[in-house]
C-alpha atoms as a PDB file:
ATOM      1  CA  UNK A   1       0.000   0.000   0.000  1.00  0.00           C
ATOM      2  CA  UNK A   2       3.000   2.573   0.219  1.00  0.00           C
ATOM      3  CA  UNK A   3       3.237   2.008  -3.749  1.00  0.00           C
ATOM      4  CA  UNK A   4      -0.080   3.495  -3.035  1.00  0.00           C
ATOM      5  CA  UNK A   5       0.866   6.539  -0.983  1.00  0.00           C
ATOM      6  CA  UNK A   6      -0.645   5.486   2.150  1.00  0.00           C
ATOM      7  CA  UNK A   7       1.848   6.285   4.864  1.00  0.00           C
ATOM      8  CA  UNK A   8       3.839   3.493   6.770  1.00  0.00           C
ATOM      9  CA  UNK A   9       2.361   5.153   9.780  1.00  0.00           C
ATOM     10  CA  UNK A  10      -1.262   4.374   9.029  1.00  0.00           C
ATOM     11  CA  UNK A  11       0.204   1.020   7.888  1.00  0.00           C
ATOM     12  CA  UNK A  12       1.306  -0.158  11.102  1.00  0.00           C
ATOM     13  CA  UNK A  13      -1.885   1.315  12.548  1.00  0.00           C
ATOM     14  CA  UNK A  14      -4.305  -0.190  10.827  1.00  0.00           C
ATOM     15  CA  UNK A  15      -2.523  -4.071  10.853  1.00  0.00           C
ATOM     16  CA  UNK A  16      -3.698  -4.983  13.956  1.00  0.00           C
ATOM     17  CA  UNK A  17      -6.799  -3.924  13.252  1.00  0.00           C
ATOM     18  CA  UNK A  18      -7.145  -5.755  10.129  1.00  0.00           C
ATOM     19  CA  UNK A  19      -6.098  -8.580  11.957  1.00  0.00           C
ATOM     20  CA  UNK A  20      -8.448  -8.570  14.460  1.00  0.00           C
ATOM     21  CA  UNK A  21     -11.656  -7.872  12.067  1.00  0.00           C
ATOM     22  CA  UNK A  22     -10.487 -10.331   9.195  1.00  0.00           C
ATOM     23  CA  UNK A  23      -7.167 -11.994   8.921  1.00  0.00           C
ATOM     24  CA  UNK A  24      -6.904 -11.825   5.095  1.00  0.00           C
ATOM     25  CA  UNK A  25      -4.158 -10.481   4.208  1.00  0.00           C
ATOM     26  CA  UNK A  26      -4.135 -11.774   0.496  1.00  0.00           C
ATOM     27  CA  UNK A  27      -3.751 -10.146  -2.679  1.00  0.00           C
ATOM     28  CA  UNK A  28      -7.716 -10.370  -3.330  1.00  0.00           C
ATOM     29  CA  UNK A  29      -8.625  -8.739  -0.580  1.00  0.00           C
ATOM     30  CA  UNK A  30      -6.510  -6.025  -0.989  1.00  0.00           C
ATOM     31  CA  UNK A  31      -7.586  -5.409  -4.134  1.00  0.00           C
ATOM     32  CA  UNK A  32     -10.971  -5.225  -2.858  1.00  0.00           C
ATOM     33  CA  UNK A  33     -10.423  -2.460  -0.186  1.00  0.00           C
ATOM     34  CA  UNK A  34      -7.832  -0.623  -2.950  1.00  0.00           C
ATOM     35  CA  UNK A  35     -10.391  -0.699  -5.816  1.00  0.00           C
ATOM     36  CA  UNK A  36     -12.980   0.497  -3.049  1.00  0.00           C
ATOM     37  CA  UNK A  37     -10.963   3.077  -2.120  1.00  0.00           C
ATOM     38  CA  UNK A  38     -10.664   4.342  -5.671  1.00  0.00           C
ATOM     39  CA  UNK A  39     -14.636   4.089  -5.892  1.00  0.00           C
ATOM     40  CA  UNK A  40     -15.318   6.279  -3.304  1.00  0.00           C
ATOM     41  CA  UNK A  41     -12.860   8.890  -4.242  1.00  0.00           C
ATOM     42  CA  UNK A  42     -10.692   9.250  -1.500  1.00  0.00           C
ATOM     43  CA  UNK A  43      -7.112   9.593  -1.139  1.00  0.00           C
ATOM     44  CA  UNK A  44      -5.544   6.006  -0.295  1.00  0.00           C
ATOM     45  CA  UNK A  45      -4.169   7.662   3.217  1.00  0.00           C
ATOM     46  CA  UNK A  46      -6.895   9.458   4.205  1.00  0.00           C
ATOM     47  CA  UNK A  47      -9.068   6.095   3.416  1.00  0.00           C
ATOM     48  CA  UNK A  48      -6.691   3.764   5.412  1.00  0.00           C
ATOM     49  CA  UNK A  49      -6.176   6.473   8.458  1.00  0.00           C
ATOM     50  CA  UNK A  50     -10.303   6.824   8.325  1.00  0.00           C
ATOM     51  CA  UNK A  51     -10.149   3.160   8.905  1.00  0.00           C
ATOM     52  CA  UNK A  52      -8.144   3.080  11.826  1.00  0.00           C
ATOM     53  CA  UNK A  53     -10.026   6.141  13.299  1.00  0.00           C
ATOM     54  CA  UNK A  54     -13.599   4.008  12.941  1.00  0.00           C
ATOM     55  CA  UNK A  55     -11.730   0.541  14.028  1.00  0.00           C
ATOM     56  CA  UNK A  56     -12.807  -0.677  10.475  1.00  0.00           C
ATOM     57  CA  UNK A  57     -10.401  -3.616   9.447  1.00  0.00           C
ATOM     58  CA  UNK A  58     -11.828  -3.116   5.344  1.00  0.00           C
ATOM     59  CA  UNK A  59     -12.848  -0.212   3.508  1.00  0.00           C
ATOM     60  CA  UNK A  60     -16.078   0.025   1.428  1.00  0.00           C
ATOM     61  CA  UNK A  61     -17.307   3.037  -1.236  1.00  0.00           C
ATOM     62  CA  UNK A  62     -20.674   2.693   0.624  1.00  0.00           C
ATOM     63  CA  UNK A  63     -19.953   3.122   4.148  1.00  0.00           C
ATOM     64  CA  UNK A  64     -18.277   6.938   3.264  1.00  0.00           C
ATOM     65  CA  UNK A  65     -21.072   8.017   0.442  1.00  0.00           C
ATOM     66  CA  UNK A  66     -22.616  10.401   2.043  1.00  0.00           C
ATOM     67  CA  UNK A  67     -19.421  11.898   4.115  1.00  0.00           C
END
């Protein structure tokens, strides 16, 4: 995800988290929360750092619509 230009910072915050909510780490399912990310038109750190603020371990377009 730095490739990405989400921070190592948010990174390292938002592993455990991940962890904890769903322990996939595989290349499918972070495609899914990348192309999400890119369907709700937010920035890939802001997205990842709004994760850890909400605890979410995934990212979804509809869960930030109507922010």
């Amino acid at each position: 995800m730095i490739e990405l230009g989400v921070s190592e910072e948010a990174i390292e915050a938002w592993k455990p988290i991940k962890k904890s909510k769903n322990p996939s780490y595989s290349k499918i399912a972070l495609d899914n929360v990348k192309d999400n990310i890119i369907k709700s038109g937010w920035g890939f750190d802001e997205a990842i750092r709004y994760c850890v603020a909400k605890g979410w371990g995934s990212f979804t377009a509809a869960w930030v619509k109507d922010i």
